[in-house]
N, C-alpha and C. Protein backbone atom coordinates (compact mmCIF):
# COMPACT_ATOMS: atom_id res chain seq x y z
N UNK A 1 9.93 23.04 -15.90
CA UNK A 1 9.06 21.88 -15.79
C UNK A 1 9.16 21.22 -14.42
N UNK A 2 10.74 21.14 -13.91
CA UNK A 2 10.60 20.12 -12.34
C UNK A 2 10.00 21.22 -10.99
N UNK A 3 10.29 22.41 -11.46
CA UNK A 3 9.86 23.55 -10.39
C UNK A 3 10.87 23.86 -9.22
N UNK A 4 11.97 22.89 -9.12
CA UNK A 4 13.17 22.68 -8.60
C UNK A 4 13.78 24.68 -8.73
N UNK A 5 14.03 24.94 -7.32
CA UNK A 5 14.38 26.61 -7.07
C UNK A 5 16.08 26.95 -7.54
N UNK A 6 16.75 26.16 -7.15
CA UNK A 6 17.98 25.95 -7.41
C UNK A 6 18.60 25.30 -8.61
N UNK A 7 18.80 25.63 -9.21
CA UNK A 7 19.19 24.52 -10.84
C UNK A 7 20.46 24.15 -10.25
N UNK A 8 20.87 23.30 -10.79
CA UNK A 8 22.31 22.52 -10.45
C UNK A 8 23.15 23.76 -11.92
N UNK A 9 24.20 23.88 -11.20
CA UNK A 9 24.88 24.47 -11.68
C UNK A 9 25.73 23.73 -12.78
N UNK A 10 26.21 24.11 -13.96
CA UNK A 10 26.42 22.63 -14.69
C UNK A 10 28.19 22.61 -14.68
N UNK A 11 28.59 23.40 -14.17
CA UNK A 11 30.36 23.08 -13.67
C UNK A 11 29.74 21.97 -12.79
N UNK A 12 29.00 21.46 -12.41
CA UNK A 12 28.89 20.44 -11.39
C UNK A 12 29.16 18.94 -12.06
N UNK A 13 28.95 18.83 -13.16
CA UNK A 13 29.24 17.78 -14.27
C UNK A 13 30.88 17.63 -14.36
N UNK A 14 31.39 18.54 -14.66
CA UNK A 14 32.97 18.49 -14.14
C UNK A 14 33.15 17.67 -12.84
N UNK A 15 33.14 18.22 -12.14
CA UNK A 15 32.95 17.36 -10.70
C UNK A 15 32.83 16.24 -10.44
N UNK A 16 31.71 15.89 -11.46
CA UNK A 16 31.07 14.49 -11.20
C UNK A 16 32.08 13.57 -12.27
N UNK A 17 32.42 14.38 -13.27
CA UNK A 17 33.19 13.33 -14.10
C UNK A 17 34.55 13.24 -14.01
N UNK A 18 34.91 13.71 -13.07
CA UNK A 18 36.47 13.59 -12.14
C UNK A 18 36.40 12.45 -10.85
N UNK A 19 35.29 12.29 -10.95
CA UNK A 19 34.80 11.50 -9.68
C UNK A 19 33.81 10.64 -10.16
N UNK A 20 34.03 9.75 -11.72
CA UNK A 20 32.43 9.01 -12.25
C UNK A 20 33.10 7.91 -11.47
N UNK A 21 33.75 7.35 -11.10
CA UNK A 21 33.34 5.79 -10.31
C UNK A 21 32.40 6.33 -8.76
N UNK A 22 32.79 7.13 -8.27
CA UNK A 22 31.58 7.51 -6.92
C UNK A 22 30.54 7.77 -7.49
N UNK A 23 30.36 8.91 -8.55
CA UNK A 23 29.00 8.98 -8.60
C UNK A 23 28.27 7.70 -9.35
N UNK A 24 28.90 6.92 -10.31
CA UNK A 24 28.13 5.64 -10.80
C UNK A 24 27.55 4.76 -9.54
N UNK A 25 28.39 4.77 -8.50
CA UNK A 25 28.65 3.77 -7.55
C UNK A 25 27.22 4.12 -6.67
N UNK A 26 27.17 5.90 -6.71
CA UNK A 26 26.35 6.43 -6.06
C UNK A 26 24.75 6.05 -6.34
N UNK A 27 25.21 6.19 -7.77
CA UNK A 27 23.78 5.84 -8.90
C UNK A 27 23.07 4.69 -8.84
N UNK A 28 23.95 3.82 -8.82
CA UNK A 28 23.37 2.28 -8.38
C UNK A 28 22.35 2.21 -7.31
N UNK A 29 23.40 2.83 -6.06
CA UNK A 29 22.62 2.74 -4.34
C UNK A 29 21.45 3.56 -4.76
N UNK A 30 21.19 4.48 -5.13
CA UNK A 30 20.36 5.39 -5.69
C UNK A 30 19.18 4.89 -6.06
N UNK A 31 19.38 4.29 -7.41
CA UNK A 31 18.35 3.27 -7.73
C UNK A 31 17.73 2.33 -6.81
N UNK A 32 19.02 1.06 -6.05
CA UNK A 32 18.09 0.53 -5.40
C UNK A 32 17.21 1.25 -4.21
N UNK A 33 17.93 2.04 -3.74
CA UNK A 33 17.14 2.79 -2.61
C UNK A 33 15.41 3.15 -3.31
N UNK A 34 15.43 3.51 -4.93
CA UNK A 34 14.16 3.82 -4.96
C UNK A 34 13.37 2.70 -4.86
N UNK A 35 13.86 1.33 -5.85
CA UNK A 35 13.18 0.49 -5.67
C UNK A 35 12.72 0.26 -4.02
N UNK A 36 13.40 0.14 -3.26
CA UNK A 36 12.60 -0.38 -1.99
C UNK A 36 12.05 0.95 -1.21
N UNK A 37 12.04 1.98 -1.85
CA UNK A 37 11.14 3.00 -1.35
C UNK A 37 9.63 2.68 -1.74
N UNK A 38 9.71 1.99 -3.39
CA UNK A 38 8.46 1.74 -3.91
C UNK A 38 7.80 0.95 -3.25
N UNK A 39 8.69 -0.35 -2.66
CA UNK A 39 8.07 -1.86 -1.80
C UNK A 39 7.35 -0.61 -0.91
N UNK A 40 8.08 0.02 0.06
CA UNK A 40 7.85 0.24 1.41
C UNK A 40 6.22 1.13 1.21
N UNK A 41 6.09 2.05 0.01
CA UNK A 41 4.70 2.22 -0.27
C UNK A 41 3.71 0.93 -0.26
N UNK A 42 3.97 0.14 -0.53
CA UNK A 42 2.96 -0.89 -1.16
C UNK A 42 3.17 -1.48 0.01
N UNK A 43 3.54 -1.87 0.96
CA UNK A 43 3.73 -2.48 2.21
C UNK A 43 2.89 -1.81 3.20
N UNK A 44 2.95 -0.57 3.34
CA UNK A 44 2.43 0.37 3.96
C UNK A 44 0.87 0.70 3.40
N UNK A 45 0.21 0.51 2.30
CA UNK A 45 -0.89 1.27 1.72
C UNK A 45 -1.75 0.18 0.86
N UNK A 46 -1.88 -1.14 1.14
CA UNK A 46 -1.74 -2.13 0.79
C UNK A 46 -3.80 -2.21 0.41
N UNK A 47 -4.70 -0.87 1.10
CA UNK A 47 -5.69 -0.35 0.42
C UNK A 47 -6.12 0.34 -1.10
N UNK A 48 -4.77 0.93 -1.38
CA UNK A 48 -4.92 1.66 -2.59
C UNK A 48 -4.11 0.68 -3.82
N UNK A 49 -5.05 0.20 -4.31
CA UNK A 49 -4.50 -0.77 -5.74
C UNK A 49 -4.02 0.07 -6.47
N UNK A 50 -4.54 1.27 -7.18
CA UNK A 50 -3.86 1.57 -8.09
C UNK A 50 -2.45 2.42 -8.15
N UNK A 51 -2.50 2.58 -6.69
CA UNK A 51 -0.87 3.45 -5.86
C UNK A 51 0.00 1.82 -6.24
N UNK A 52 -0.79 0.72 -6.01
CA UNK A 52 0.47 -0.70 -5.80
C UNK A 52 0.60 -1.01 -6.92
N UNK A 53 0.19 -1.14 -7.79
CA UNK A 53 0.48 -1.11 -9.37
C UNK A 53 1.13 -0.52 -10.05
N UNK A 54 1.22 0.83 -9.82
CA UNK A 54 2.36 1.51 -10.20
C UNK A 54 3.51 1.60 -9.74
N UNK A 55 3.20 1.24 -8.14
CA UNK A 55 5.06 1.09 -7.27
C UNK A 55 5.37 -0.37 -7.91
N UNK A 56 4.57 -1.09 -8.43
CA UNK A 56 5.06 -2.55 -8.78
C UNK A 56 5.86 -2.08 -10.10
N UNK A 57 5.46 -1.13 -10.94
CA UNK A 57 6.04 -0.85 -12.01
C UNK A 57 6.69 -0.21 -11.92
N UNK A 58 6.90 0.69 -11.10
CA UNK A 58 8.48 1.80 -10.43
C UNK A 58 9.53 0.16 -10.06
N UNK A 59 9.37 -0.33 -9.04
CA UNK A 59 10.14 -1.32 -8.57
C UNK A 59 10.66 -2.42 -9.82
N UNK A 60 10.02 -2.64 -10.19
CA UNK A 60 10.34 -3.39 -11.90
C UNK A 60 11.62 -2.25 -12.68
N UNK A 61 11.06 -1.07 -12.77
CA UNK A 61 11.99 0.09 -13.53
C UNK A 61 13.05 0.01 -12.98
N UNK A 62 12.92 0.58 -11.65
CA UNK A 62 14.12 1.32 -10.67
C UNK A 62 15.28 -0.02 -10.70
N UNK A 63 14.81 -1.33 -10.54
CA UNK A 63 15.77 -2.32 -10.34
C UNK A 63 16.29 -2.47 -11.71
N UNK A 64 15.52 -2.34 -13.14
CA UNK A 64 16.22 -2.29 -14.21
C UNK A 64 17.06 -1.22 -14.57
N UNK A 65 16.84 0.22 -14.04
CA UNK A 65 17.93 0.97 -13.96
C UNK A 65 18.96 0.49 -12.92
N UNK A 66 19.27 0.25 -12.26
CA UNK A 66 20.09 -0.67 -11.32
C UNK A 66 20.71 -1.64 -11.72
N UNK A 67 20.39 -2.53 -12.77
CA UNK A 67 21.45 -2.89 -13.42
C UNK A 67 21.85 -2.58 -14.67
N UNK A 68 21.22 -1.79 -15.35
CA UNK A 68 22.25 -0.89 -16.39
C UNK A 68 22.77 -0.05 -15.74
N UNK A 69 23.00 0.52 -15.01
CA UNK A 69 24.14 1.23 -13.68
C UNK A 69 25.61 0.13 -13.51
N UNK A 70 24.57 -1.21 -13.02
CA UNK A 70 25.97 -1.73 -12.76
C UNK A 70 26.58 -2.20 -14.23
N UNK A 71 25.85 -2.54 -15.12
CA UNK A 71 26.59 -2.87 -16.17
C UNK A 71 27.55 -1.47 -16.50
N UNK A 72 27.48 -0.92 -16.31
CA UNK A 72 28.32 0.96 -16.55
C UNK A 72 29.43 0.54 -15.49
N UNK A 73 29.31 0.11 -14.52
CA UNK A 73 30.45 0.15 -13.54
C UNK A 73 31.66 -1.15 -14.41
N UNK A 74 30.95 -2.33 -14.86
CA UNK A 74 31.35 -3.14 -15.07
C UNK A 74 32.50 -2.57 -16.48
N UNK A 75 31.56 -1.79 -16.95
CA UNK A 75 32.19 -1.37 -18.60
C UNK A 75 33.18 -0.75 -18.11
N UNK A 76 33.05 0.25 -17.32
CA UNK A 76 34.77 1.30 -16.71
C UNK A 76 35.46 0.93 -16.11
N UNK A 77 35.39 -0.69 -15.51
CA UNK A 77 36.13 -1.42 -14.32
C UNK A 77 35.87 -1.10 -13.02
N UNK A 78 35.26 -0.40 -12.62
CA UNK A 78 34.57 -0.27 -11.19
C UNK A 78 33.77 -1.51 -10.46
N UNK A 79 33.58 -1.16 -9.05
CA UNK A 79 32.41 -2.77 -8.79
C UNK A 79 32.11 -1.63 -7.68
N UNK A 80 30.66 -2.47 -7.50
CA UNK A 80 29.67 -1.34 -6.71
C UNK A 80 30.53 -0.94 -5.37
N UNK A 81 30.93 -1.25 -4.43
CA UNK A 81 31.32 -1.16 -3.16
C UNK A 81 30.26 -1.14 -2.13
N UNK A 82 30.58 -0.78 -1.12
CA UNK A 82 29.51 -0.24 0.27
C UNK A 82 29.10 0.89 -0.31
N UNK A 83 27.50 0.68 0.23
CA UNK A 83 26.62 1.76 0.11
C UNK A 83 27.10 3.37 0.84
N UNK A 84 26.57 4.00 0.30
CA UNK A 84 26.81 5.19 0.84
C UNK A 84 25.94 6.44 1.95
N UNK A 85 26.14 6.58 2.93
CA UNK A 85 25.43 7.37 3.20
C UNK A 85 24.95 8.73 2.40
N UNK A 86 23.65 9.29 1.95
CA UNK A 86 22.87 9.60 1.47
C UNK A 86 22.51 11.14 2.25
N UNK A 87 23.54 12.09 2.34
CA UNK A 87 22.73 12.91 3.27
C UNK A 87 21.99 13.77 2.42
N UNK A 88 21.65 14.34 1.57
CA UNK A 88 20.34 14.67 0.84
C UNK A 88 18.81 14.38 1.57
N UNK A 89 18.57 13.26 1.19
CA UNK A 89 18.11 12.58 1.41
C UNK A 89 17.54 12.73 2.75
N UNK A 90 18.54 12.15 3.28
CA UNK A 90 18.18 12.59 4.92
C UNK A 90 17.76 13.82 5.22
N UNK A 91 18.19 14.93 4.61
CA UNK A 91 17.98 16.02 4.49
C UNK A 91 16.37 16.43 4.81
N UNK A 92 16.28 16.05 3.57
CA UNK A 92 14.72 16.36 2.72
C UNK A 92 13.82 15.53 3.76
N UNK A 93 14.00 14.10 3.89
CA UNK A 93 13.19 13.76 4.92
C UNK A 93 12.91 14.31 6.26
N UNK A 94 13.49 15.05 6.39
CA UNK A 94 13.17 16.17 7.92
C UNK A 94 12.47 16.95 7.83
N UNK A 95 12.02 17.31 6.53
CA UNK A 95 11.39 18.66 6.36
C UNK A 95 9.66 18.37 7.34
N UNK A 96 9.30 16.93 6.89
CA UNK A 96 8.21 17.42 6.77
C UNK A 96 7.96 16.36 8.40
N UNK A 97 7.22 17.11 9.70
CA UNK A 97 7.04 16.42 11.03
C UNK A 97 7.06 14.82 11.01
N UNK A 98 6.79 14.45 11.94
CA UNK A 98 6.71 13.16 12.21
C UNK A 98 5.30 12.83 12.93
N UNK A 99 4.49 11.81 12.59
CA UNK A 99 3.16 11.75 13.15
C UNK A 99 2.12 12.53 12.30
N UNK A 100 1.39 12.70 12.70
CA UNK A 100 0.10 13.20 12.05
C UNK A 100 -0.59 11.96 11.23
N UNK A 101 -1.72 12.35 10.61
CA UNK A 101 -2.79 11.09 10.12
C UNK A 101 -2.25 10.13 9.32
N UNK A 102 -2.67 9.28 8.94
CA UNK A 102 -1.70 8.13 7.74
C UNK A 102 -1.67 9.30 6.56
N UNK A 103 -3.16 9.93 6.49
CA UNK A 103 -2.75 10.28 4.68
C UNK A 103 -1.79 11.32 4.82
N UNK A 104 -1.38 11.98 5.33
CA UNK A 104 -0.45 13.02 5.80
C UNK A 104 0.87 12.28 5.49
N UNK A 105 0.99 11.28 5.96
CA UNK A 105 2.13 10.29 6.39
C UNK A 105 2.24 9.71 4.64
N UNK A 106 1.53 9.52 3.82
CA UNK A 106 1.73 8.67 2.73
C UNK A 106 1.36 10.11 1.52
N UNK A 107 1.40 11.52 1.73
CA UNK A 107 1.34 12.38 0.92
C UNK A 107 2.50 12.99 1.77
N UNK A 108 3.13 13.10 2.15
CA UNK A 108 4.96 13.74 2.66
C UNK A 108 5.53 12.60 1.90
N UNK A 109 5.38 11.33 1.86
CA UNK A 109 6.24 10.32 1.52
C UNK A 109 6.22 10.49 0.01
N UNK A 110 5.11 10.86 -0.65
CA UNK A 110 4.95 10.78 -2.29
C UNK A 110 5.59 11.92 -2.57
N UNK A 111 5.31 13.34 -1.84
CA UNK A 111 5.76 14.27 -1.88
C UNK A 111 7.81 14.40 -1.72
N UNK A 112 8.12 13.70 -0.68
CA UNK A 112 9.74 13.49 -0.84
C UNK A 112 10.07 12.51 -2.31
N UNK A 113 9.46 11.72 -2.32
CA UNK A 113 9.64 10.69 -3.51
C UNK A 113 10.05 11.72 -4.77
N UNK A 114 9.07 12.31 -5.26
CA UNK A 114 8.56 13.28 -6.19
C UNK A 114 9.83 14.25 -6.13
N UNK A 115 10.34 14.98 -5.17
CA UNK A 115 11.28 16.19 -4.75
C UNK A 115 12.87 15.03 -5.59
N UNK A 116 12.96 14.09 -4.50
CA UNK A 116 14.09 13.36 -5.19
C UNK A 116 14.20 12.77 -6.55
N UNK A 117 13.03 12.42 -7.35
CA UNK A 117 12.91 12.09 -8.85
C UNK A 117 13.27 13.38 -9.96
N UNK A 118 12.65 14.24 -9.58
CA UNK A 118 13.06 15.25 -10.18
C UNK A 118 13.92 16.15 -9.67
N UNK A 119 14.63 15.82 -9.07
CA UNK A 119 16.33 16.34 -8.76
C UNK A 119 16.99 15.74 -9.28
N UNK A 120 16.99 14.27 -9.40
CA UNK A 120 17.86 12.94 -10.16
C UNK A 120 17.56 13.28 -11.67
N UNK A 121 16.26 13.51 -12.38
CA UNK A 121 16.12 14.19 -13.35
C UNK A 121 17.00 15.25 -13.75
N UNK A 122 17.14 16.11 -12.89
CA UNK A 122 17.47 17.49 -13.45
C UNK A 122 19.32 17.47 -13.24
N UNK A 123 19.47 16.81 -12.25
CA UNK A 123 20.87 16.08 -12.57
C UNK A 123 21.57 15.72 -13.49
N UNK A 124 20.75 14.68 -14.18
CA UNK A 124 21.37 13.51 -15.25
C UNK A 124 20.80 14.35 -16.56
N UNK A 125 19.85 15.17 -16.47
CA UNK A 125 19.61 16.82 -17.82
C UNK A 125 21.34 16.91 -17.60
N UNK A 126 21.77 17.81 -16.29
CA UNK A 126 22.91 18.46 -16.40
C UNK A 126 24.57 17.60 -16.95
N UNK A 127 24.29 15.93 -16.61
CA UNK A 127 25.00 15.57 -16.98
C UNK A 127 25.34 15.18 -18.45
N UNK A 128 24.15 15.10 -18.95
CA UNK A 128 23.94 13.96 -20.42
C UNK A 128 24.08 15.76 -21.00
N UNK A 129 24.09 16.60 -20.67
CA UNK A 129 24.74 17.95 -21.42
C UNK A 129 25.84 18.41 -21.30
N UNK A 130 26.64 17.76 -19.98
CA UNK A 130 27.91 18.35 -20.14
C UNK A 130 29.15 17.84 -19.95
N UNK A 131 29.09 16.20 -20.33
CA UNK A 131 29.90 14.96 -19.54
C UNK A 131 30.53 14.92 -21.17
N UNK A 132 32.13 15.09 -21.25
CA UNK A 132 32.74 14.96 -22.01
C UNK A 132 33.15 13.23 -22.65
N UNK A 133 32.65 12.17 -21.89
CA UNK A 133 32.46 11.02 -22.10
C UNK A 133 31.17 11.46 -22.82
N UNK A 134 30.69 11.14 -24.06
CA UNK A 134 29.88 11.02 -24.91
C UNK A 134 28.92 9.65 -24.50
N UNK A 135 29.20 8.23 -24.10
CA UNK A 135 29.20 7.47 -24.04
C UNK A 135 28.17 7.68 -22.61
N UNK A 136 28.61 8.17 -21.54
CA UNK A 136 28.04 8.05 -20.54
C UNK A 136 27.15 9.96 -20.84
N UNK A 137 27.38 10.57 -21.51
CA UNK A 137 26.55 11.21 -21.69
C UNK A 137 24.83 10.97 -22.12
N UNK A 138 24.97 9.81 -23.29
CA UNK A 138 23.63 9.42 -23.67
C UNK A 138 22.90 8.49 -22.85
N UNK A 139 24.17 7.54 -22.09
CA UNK A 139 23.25 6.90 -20.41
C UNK A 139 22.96 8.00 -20.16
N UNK A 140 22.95 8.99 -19.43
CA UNK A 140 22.01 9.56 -18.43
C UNK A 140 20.95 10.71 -19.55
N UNK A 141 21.09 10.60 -20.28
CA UNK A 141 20.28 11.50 -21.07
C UNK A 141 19.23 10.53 -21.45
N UNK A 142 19.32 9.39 -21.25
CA UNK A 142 18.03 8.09 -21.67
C UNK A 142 17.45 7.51 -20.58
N UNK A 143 18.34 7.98 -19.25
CA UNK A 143 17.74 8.10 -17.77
C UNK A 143 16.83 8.92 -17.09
N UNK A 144 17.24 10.35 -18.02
CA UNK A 144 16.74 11.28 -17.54
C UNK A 144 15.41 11.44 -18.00
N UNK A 145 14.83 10.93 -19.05
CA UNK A 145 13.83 10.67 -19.59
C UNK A 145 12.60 10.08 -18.73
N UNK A 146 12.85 9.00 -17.94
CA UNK A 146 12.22 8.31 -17.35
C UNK A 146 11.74 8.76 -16.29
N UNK A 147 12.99 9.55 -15.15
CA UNK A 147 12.72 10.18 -14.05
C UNK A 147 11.93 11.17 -14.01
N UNK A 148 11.82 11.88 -14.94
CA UNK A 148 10.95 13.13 -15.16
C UNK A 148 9.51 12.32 -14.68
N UNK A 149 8.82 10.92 -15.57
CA UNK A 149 7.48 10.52 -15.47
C UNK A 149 7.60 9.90 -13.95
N UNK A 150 8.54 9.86 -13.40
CA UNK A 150 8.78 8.61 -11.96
C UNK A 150 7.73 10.32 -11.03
N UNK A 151 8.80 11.20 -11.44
CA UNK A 151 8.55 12.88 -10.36
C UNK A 151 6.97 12.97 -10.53
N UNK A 152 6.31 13.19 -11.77
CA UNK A 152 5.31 13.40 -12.14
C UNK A 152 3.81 12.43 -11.42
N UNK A 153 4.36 11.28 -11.17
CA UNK A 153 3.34 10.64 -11.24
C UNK A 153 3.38 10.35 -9.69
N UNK A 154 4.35 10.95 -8.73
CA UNK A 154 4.30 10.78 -7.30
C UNK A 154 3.91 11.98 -7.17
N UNK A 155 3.18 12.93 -7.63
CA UNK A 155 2.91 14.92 -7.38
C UNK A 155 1.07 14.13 -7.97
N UNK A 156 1.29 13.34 -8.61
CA UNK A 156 -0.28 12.83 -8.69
C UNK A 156 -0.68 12.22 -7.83
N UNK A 157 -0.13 11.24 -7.11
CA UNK A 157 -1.00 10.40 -5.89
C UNK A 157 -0.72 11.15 -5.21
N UNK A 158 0.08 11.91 -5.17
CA UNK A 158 -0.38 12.95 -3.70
C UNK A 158 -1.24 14.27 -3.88
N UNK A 159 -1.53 14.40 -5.04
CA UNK A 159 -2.93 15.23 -5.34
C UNK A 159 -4.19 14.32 -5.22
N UNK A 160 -4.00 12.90 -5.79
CA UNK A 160 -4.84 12.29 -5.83
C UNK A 160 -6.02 11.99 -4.43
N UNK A 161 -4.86 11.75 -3.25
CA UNK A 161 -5.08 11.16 -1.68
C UNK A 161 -5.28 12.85 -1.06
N UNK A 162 -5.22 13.94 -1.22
CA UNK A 162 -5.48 15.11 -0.28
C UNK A 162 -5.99 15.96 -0.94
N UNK A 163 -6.34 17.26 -0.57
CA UNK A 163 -6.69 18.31 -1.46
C UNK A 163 -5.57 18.90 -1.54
N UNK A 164 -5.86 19.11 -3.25
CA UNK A 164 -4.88 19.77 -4.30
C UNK A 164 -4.81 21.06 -3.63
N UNK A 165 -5.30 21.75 -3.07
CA UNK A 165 -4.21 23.39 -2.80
C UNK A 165 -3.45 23.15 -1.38
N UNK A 166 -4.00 22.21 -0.63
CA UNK A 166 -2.96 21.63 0.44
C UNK A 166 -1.93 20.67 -0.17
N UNK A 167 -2.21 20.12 -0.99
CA UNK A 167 -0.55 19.44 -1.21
C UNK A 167 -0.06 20.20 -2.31
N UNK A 168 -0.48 21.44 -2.89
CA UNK A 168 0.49 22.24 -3.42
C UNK A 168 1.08 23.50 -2.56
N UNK A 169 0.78 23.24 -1.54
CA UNK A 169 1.11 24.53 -0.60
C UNK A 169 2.59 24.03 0.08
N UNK A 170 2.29 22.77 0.39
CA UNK A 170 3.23 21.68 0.77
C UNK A 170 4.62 21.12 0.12
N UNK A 171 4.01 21.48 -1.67
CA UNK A 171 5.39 20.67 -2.23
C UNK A 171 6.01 22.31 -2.87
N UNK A 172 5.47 23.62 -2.46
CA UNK A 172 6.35 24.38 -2.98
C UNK A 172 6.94 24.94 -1.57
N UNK A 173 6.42 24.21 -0.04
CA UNK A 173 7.09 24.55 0.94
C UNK A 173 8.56 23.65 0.69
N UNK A 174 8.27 22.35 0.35
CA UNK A 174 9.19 21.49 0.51
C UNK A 174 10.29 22.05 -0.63
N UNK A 175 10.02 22.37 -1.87
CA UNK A 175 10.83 23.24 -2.89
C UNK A 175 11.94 24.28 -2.31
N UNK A 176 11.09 25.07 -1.70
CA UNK A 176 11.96 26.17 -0.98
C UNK A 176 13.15 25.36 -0.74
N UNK A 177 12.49 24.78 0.84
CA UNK A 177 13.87 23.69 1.80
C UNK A 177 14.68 23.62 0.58
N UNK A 178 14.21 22.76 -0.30
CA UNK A 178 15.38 21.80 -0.55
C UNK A 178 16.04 22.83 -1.77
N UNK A 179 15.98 23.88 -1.84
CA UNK A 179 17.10 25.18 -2.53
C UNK A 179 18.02 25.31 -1.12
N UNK A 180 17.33 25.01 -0.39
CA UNK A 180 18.28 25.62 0.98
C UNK A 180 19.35 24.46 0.84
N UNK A 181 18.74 23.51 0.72
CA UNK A 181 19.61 22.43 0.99
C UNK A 181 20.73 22.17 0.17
N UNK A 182 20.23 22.10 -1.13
CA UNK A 182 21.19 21.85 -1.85
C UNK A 182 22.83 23.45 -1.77
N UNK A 183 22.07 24.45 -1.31
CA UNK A 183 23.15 25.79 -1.49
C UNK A 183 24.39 24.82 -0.39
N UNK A 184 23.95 24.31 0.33
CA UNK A 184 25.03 23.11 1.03
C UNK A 184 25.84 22.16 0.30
N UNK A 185 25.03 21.01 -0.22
CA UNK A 185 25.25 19.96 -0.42
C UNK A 185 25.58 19.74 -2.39
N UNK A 186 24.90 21.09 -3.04
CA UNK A 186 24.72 20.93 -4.75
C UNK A 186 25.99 20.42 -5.23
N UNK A 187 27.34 20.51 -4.40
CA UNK A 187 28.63 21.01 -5.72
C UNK A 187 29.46 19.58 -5.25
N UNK A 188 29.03 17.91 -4.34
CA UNK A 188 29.39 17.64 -3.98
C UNK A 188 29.35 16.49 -5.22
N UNK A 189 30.27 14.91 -5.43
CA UNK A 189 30.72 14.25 -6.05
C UNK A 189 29.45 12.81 -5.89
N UNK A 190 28.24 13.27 -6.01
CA UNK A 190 27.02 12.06 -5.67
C UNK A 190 26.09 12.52 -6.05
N UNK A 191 25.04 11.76 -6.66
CA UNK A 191 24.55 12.30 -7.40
C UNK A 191 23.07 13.17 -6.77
N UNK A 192 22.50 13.53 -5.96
CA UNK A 192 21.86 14.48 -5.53
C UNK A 192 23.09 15.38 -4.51
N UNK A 193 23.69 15.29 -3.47
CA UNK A 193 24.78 16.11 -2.87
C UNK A 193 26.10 16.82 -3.63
């Protein structure tokens, strides 16, 4: 369903649950980072109402996942700390040039959006299946739910704003990359790296 080339390997859940105060900690920054990814659409595109209506309702979500995150830190005794650098992320944002027309510029951006929702998806699949905490198993299995429609509906405004066989040529270029990427970064203690 995410089209994602690389599946996360699910010994990677081990990993993560030897290390759940980073990756919770991670999860939080995570979240807010989407929320103000959503502002920075609607800041930027401030023509398309029905793109700002829905980042208004991503940004509403993403910050309410953000604090059932921190309430999770609060429950295990953790507290958020300093943010983390994000190299994923950074990653993926390279793929696609710099410059070219706005809609170019705001269909790479829906298009990375989309790549990272359904990686965080297919993540928190791997976790809420193999996290021996039961407890934090059904958090991310009631997370993972959501992210799937977050992926889905950023692969639509960017069908919506270009032609559909150019931005599918685009998000199974960007697919490739980011198998490349992750053969780096998949087995690391955060939750996309």
């Amino acid at each position: 369903m995410l089209g994602l080339k690389l599946p996360t390997d699910p010994r990677w859940a081990h990993i993560a649950e030897k290390n759940i105060e980073e990756i919770l900690i991670d999860h939080a920054w995570c979240e807010q980072k989407a929320a103000s990814m959503a502002i920075s659409i609607i800041v930027t595109n401030p023509d398309k109402t029905e793109l700002i209506h829905e980042m208004t309702d991503l940004v509403r979500e993403e910050m309410g996942h953000f604090k059932m995150v921190m309430h999770k830190l609060k429950e295990y005794g953790f507290e958020l700390g300093p943010q983390r650098p994000d190299e994923y992320v950074k990653k993926i944002q390279q793929f696609f040039p710099k410059g070219g027309s706005r809609t170019d510029g705001l269909v790479h951006h829906l298009l990375v959006a989309a790549l990272i929702e359904a990686r965080s998806c297919e993540r928190f699949r791997v976790l809420s299946e193999n996290l021996e905490d039961k407890n934090l198993a059904k958090f991310y299995f009631d997370l993972m739910k959501s992210e799937a429609g977050h992926y889905t509906m950023f692969l639509k405004f960017a069908r919506k704003y270009d032609d559909v066989e150019k931005v599918n040529k685009k998000w199974q270029a960007l697919l490739a990359y980011e198998a490349q990427v992750m053969q780096d970064l998949g087995k690391h203690h955060s939750v996309h790296g």
